[in-house]
Protein backbone atom coordinates (compact mmCIF):
# COMPACT_ATOMS: atom_id res chain seq x y z
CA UNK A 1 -73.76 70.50 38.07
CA UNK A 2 -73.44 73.14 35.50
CA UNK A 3 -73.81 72.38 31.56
CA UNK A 4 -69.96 73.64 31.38
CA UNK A 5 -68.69 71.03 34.53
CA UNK A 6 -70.78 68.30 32.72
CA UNK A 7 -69.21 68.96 28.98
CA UNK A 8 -65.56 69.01 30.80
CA UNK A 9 -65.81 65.61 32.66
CA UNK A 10 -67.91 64.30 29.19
CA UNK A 11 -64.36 65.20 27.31
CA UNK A 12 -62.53 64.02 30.09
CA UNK A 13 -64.10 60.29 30.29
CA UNK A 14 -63.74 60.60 26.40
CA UNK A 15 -60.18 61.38 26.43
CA UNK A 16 -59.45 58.51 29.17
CA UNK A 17 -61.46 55.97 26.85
CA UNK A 18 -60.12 57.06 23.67
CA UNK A 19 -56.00 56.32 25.12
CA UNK A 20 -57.40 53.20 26.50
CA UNK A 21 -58.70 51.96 23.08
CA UNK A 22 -55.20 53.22 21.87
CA UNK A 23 -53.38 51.40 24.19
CA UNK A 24 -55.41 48.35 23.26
CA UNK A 25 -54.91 48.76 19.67
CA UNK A 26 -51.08 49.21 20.29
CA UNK A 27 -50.87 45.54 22.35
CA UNK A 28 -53.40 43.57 19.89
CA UNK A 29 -50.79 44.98 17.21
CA UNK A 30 -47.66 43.11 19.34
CA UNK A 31 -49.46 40.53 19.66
CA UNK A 32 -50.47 39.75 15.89
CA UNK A 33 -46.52 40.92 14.73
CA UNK A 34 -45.04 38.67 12.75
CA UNK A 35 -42.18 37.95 14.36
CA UNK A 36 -44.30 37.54 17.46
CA UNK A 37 -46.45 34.88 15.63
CA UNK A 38 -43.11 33.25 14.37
CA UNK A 39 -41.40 33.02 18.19
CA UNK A 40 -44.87 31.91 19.77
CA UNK A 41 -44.92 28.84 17.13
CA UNK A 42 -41.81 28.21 17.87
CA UNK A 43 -42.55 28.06 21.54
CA UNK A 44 -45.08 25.80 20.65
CA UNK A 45 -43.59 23.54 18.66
CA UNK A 46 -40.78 23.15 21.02
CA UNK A 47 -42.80 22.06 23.72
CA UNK A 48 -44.88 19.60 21.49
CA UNK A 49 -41.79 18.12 20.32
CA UNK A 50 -40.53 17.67 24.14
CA UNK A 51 -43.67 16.54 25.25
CA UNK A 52 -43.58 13.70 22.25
CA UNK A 53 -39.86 13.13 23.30
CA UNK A 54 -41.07 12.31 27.18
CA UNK A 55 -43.87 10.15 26.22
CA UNK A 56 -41.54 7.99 23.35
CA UNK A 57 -39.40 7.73 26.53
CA UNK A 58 -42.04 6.44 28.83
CA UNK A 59 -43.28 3.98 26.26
CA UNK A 60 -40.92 2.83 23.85
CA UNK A 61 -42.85 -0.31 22.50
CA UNK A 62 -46.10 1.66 22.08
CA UNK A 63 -43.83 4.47 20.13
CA UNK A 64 -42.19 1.69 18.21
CA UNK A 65 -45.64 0.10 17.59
CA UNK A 66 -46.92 3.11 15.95
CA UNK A 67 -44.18 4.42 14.08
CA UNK A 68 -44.00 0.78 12.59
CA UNK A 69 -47.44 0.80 11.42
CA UNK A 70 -47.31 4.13 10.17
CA UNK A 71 -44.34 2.71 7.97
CA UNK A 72 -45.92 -0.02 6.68
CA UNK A 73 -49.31 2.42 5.87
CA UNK A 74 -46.84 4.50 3.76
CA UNK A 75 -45.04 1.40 2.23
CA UNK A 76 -48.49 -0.54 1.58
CA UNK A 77 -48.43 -0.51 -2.36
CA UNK A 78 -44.87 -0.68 -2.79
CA UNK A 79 -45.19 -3.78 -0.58
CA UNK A 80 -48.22 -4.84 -2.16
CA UNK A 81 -46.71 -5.35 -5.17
CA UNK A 82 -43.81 -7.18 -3.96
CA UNK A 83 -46.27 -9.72 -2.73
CA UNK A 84 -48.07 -9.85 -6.02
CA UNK A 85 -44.74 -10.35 -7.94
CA UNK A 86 -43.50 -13.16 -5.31
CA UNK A 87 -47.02 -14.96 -5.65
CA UNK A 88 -46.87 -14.82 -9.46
CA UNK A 89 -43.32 -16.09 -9.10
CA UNK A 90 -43.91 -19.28 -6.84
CA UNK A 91 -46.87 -20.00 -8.62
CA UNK A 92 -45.12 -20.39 -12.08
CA UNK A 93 -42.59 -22.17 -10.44
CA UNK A 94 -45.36 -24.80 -9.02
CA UNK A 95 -47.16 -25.31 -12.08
CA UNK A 96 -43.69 -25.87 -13.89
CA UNK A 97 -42.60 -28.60 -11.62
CA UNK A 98 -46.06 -29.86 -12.07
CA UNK A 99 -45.81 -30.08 -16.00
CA UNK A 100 -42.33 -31.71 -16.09
């Protein structure tokens, strides 16, 4: 093989890696779009939300359960002092009828 045939299929192989990269470039671009970021989170959330769906569905009481307890973690000081104010209360009430 001449110098010539060897600098030819050198460019060649260059050129054919060089459109690959290019073509690589142009579909890790599409894929890291914006709006293709947006609809693929959207596809995801979608299918989270109808997987969560099909389980609540399958077990209602265990769904009920936890959505229960997740109330009462949220509502835990407002309910705390509730408590506090109802124990103050019927303990001034006891020592009250206790005096009189």
């Amino acid at each position: 093989m001449s110098h010539e045939t060897a600098y030819r299929a050198a460019v060649e192989q260059a050129e054919e890696k060089k459109a690959r990269f290019f073509l690589s470039a142009q579909a890790a671009k599409a894929r890291v779009a914006p709006a293709r970021l947006k609809q693929d989170a959207k596809d995801q959330l979608t299918s989270f939300a109808m997987d969560g769906v099909v389980k609540v569905r399958q077990h209602p009481v265990a769904a009920g359960a936890g959505l229960a307890a997740f109330t009462l973690y949220l509502a835990r000081r407002p309910l705390a002092a509730l408590f506090r104010r109802l124990h103050v209360r019927l303990r001034n009430r006891n020592t009250e009828n206790e005096d009189g």
